[in-house]
PDB file of N, CA and C in Angstrom:
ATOM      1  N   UNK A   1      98.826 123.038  83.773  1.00  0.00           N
ATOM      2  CA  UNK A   1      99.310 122.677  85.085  1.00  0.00           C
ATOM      3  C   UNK A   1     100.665 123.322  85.369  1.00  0.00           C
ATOM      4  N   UNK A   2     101.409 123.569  84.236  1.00  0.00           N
ATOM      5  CA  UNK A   2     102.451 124.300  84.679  1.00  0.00           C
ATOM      6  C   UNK A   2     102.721 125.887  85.085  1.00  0.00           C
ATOM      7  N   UNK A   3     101.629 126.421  84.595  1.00  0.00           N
ATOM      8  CA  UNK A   3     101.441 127.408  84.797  1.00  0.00           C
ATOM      9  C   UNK A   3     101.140 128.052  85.937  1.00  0.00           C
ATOM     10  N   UNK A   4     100.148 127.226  86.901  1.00  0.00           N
ATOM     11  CA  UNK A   4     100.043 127.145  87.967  1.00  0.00           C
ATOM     12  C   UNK A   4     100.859 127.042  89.284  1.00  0.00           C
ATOM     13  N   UNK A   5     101.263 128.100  90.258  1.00  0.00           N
ATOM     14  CA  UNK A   5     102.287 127.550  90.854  1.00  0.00           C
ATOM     15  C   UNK A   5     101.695 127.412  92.518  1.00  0.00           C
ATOM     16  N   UNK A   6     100.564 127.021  92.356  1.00  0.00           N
ATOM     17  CA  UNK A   6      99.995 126.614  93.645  1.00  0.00           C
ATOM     18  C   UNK A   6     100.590 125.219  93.802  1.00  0.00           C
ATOM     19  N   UNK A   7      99.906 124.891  94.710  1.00  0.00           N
ATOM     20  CA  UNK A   7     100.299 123.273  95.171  1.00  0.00           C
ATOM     21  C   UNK A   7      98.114 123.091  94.776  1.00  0.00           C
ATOM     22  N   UNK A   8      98.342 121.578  94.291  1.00  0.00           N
ATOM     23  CA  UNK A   8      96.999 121.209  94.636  1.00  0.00           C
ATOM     24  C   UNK A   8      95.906 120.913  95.646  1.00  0.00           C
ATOM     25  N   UNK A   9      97.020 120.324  96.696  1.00  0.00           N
ATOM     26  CA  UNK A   9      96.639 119.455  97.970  1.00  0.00           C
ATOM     27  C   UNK A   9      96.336 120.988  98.831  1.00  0.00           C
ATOM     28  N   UNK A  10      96.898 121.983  98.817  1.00  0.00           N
ATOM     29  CA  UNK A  10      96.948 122.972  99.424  1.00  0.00           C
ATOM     30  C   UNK A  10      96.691 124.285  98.852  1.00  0.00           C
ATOM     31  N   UNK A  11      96.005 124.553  98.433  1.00  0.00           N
ATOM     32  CA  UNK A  11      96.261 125.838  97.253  1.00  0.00           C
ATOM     33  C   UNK A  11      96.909 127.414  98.020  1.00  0.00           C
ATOM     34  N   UNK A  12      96.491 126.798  99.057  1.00  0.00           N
ATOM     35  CA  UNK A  12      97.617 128.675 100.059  1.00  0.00           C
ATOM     36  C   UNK A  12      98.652 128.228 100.343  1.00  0.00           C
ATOM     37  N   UNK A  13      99.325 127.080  99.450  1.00  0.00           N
ATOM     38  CA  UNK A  13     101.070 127.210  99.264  1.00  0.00           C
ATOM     39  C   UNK A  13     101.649 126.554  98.468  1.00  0.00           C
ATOM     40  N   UNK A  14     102.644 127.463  98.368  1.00  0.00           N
ATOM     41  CA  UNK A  14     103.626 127.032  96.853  1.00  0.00           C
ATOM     42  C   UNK A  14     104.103 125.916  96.819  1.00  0.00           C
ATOM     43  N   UNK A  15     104.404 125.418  95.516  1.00  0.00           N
ATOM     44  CA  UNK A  15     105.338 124.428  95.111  1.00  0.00           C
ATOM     45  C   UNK A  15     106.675 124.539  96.405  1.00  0.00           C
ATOM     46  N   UNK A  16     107.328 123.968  96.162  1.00  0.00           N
ATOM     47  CA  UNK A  16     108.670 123.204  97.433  1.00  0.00           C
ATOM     48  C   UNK A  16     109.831 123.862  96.281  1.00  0.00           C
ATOM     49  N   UNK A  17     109.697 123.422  95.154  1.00  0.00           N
ATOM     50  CA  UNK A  17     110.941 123.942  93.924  1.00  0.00           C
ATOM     51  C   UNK A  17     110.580 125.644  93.712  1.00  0.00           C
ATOM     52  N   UNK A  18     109.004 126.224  93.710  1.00  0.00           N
ATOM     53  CA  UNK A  18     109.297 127.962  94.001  1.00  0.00           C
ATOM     54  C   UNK A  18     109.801 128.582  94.692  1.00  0.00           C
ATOM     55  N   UNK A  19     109.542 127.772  95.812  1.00  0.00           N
ATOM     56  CA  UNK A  19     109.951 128.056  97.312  1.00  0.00           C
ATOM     57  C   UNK A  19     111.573 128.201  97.586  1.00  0.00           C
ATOM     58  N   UNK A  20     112.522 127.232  97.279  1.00  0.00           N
ATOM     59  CA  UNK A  20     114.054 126.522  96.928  1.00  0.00           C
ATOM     60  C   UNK A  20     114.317 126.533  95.869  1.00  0.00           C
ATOM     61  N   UNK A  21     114.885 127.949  95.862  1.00  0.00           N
ATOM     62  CA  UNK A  21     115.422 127.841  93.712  1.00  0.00           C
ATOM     63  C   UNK A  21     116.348 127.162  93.945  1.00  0.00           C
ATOM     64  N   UNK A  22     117.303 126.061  94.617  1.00  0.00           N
ATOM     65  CA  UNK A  22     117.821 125.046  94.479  1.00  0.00           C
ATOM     66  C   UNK A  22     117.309 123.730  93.463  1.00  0.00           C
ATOM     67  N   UNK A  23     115.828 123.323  94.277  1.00  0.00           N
ATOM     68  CA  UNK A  23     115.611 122.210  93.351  1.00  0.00           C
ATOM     69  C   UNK A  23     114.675 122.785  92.545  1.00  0.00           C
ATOM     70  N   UNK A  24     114.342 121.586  91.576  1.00  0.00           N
ATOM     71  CA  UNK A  24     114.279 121.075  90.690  1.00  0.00           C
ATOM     72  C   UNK A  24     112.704 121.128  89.941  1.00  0.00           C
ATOM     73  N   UNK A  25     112.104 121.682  89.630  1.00  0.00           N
ATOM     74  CA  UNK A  25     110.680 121.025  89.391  1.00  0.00           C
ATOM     75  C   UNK A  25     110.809 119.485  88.808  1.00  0.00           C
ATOM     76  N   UNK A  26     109.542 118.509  89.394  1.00  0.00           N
ATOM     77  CA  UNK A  26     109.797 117.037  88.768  1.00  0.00           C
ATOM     78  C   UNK A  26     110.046 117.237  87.077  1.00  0.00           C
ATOM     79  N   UNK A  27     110.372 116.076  86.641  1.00  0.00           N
ATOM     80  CA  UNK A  27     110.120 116.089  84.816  1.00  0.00           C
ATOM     81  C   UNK A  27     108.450 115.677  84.588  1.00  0.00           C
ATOM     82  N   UNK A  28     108.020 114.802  85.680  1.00  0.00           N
ATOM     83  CA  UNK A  28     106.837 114.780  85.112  1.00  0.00           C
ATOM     84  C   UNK A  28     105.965 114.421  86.261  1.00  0.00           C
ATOM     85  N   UNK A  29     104.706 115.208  85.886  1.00  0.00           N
ATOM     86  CA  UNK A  29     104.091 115.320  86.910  1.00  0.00           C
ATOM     87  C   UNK A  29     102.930 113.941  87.639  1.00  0.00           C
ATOM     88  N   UNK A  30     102.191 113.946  87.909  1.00  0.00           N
ATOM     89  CA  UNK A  30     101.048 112.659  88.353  1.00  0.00           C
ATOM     90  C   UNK A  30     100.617 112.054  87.216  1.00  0.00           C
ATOM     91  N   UNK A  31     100.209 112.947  86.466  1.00  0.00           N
ATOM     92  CA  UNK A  31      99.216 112.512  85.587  1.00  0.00           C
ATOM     93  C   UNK A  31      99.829 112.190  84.023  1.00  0.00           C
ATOM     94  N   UNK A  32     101.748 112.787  84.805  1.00  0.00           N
ATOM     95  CA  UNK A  32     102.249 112.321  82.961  1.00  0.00           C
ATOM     96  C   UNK A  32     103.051 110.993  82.469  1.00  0.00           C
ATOM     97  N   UNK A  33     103.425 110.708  81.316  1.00  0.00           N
ATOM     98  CA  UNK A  33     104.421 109.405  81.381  1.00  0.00           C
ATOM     99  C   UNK A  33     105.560 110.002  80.166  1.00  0.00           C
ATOM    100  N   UNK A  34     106.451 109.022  80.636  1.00  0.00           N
ATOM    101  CA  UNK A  34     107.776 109.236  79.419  1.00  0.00           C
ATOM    102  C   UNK A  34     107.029 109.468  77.649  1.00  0.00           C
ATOM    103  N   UNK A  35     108.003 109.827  76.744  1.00  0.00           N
ATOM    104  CA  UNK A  35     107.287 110.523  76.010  1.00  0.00           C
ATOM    105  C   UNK A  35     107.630 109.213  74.724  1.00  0.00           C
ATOM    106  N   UNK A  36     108.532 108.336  75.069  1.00  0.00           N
ATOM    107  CA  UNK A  36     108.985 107.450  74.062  1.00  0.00           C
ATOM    108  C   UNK A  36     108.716 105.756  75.102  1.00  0.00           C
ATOM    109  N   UNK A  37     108.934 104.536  74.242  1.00  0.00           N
ATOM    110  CA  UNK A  37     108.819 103.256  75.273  1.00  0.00           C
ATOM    111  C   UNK A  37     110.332 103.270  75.856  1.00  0.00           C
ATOM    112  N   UNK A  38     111.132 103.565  75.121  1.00  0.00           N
ATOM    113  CA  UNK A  38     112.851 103.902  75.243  1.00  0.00           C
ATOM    114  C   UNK A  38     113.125 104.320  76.756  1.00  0.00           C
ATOM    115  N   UNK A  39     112.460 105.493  77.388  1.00  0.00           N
ATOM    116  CA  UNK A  39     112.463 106.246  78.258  1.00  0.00           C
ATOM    117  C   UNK A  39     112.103 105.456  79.328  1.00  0.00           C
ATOM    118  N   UNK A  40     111.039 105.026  79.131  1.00  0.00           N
ATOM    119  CA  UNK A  40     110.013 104.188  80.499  1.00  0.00           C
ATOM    120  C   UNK A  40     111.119 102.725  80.459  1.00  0.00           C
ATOM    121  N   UNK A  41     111.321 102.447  79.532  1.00  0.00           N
ATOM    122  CA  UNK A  41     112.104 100.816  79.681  1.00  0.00           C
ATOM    123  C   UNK A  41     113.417 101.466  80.774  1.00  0.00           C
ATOM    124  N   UNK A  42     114.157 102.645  80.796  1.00  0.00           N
ATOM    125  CA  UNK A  42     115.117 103.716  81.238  1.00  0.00           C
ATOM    126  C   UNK A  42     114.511 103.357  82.570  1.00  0.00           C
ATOM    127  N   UNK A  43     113.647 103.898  82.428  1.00  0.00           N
ATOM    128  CA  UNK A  43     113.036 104.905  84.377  1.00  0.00           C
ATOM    129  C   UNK A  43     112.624 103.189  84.759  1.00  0.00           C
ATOM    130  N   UNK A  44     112.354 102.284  84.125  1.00  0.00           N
ATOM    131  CA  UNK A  44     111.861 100.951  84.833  1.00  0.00           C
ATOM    132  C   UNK A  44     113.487 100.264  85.525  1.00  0.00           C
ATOM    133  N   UNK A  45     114.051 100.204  84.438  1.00  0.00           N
ATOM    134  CA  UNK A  45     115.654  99.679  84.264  1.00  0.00           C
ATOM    135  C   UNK A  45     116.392 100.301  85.913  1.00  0.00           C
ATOM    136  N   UNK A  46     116.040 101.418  86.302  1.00  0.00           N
ATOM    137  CA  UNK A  46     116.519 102.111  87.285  1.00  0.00           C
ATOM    138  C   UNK A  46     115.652 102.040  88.308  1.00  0.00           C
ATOM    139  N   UNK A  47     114.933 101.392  88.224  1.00  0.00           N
ATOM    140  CA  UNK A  47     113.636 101.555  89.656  1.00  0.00           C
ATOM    141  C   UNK A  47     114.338  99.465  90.060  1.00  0.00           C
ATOM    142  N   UNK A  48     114.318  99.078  89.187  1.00  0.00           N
ATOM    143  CA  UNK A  48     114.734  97.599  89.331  1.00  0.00           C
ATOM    144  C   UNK A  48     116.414  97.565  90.236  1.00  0.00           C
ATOM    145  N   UNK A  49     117.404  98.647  89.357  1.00  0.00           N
ATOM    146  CA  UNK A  49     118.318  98.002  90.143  1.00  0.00           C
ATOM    147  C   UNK A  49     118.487  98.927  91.595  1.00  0.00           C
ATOM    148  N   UNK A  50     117.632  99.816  91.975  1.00  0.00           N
ATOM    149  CA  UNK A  50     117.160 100.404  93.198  1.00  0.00           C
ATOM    150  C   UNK A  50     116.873  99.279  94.245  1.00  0.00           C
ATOM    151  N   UNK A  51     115.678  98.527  92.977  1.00  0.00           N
ATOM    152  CA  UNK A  51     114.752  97.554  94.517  1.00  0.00           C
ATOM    153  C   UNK A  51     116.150  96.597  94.439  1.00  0.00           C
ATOM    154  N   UNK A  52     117.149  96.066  94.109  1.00  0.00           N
ATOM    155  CA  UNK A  52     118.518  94.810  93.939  1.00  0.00           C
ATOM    156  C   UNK A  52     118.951  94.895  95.365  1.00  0.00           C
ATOM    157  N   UNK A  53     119.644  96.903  94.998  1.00  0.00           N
ATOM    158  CA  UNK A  53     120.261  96.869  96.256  1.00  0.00           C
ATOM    159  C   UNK A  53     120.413  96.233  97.651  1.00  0.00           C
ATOM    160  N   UNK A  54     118.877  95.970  98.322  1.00  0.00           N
ATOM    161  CA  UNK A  54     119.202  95.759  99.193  1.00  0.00           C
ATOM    162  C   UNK A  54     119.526  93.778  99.447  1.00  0.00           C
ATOM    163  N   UNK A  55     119.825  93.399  98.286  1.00  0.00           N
ATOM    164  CA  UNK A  55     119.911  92.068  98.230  1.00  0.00           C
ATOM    165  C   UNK A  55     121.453  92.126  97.818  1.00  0.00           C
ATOM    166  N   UNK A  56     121.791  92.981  97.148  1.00  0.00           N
ATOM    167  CA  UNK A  56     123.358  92.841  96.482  1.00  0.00           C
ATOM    168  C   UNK A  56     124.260  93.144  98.292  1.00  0.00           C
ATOM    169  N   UNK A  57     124.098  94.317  98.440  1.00  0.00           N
ATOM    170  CA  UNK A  57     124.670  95.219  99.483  1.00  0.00           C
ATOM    171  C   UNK A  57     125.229  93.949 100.726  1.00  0.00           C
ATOM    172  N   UNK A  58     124.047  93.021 101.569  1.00  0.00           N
ATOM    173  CA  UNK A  58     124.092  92.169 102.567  1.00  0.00           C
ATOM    174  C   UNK A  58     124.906  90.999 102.309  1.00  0.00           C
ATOM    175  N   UNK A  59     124.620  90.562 100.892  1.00  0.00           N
ATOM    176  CA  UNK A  59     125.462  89.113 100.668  1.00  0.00           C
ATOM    177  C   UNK A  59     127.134  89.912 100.435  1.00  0.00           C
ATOM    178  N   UNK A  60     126.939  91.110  99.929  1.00  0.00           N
ATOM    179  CA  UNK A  60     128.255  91.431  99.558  1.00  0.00           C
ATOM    180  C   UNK A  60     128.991  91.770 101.271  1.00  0.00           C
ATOM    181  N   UNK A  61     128.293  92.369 102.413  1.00  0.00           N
ATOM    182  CA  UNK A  61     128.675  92.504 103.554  1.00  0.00           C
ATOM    183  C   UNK A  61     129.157  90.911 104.268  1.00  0.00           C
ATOM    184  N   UNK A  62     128.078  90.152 104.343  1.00  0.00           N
ATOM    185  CA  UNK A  62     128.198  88.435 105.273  1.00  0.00           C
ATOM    186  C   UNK A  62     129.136  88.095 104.735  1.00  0.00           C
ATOM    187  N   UNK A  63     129.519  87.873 102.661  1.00  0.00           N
ATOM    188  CA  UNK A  63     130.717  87.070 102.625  1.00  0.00           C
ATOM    189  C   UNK A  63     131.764  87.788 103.263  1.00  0.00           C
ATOM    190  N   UNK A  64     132.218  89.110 102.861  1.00  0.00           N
ATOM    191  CA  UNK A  64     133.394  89.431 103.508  1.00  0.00           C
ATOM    192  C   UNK A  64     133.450  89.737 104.703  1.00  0.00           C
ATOM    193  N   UNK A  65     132.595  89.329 105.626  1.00  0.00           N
ATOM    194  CA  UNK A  65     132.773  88.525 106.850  1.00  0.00           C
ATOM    195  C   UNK A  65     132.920  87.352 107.222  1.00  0.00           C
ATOM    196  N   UNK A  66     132.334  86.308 106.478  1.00  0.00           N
ATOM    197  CA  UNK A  66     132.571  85.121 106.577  1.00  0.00           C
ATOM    198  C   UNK A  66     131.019  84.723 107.434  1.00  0.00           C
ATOM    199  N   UNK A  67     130.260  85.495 106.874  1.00  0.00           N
ATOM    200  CA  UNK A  67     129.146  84.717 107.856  1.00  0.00           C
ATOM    201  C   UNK A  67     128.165  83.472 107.043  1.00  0.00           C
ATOM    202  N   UNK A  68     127.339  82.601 107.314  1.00  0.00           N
ATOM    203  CA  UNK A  68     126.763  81.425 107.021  1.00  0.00           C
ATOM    204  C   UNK A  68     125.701  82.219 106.089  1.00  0.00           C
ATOM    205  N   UNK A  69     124.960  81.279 105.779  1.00  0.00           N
ATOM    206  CA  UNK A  69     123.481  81.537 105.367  1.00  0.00           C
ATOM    207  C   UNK A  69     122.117  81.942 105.873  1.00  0.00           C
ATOM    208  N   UNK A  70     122.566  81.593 107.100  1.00  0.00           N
ATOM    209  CA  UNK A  70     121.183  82.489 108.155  1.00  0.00           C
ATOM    210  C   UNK A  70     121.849  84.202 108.393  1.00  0.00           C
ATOM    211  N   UNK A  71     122.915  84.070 109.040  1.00  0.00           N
ATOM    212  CA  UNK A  71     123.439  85.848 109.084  1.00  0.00           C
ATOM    213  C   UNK A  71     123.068  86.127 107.458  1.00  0.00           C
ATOM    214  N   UNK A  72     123.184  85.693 106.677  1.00  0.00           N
ATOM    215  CA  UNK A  72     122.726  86.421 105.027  1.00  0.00           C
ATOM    216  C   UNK A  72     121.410  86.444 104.682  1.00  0.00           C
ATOM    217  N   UNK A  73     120.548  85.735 105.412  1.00  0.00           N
ATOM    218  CA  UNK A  73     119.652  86.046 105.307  1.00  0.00           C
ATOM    219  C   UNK A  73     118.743  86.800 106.188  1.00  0.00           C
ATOM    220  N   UNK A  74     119.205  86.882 107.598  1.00  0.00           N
ATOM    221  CA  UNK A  74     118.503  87.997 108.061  1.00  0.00           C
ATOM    222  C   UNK A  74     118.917  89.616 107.658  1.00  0.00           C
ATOM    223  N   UNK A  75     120.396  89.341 107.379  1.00  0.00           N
ATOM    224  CA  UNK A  75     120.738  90.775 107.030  1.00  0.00           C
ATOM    225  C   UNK A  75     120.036  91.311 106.182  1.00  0.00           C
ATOM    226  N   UNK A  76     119.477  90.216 104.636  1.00  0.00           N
ATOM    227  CA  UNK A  76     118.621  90.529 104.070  1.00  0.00           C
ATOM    228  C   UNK A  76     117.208  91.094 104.285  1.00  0.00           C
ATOM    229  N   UNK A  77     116.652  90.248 105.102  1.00  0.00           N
ATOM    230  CA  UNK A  77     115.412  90.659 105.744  1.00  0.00           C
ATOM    231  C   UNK A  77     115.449  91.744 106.423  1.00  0.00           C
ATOM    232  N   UNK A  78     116.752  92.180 107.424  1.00  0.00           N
ATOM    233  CA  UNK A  78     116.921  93.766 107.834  1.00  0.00           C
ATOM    234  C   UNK A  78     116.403  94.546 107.074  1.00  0.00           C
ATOM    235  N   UNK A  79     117.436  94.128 106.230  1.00  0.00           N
ATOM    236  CA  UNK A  79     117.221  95.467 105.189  1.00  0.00           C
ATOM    237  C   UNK A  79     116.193  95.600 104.025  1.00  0.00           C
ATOM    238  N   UNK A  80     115.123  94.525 103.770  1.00  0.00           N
ATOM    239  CA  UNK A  80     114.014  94.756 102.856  1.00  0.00           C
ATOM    240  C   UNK A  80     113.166  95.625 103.861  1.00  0.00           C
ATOM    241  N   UNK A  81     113.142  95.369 105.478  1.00  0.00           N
ATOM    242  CA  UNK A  81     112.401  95.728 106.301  1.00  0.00           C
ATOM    243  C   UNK A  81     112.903  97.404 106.665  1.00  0.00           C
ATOM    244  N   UNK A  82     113.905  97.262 106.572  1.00  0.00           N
ATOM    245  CA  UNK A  82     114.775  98.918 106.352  1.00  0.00           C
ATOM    246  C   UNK A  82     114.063  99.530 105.579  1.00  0.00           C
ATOM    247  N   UNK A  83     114.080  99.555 103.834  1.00  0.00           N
ATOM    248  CA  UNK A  83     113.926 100.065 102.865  1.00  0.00           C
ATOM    249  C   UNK A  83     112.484 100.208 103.281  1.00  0.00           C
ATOM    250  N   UNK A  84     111.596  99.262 103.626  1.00  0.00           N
ATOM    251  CA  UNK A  84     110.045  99.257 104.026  1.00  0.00           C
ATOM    252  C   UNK A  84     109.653 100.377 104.607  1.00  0.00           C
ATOM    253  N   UNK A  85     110.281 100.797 106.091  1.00  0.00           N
ATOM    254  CA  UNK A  85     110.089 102.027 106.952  1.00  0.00           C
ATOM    255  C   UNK A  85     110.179 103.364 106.169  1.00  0.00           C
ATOM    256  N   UNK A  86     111.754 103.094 105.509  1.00  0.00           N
ATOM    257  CA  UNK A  86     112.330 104.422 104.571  1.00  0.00           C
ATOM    258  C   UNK A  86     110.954 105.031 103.557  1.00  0.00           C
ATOM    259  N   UNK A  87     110.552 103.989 102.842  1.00  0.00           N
ATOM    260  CA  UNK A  87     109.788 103.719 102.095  1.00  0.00           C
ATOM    261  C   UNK A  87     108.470 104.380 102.782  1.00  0.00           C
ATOM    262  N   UNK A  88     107.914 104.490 103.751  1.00  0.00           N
ATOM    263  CA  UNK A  88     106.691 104.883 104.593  1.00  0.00           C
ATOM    264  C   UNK A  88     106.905 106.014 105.197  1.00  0.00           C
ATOM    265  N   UNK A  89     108.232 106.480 105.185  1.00  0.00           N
ATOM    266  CA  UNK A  89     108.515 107.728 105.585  1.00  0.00           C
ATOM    267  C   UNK A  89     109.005 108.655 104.549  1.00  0.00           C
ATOM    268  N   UNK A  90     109.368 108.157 103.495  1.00  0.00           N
ATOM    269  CA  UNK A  90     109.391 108.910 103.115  1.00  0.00           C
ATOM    270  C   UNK A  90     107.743 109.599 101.807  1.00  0.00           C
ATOM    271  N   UNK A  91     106.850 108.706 101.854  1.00  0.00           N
ATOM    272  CA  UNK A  91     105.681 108.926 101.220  1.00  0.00           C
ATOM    273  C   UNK A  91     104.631 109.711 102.067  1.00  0.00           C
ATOM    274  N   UNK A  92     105.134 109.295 103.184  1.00  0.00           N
ATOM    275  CA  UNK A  92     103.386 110.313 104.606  1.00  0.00           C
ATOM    276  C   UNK A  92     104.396 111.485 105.014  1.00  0.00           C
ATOM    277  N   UNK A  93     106.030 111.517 105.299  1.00  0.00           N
ATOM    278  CA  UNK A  93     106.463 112.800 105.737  1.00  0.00           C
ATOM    279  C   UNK A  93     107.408 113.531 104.470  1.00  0.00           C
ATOM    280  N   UNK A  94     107.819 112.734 103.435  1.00  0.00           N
ATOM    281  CA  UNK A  94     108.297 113.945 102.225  1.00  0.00           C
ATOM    282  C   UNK A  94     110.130 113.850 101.977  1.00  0.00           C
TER     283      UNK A  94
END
């Protein structure tokens, strides 16, 4: 698979990283996983305090405003509903 520098979904075009010697090829592709449990406990450890954010970020905004428990909790809900869209846009447009 590495050898290959088609795209799958498309085979009359390149990879995005052949294309932009800027980035990066991924470390691993669809079909691979970390090579130790060490690694994956790593890449899990970091996907967890990703999804936090948007719970840390709002309570840390309302207190130092001084707002109640409903402003903290919709801010919350904003923003799970934020990350939601981000989240859908960035999987169907890239």
């Amino acid at each position: 698979m590495a050898n290959n520098p088609k795209n799958l979904a498309s085979p009359d075009k390149e990879n995005v990283w052949d294309v932009l010697p800027g980035l990066e090829k991924p470390i691993y592709s669809i079909d691979e996983r970390p090579a130790t449990r060490w690694e994956s406990w790593l890449y899990g450890w970091q996907h967890t305090l990703v999804d936090i954010s948007p719970f840390v970020l709002p309570l840390a905004v309302a207190a130092a405003m001084g707002m109640g428990r409903t402003a903290q909790a919709e801010l919350i809900n904003f923003c799970l509903f934020a990350m939601g869209i981000a989240t859908l846009l960035q999987t169907t447009i890239g």
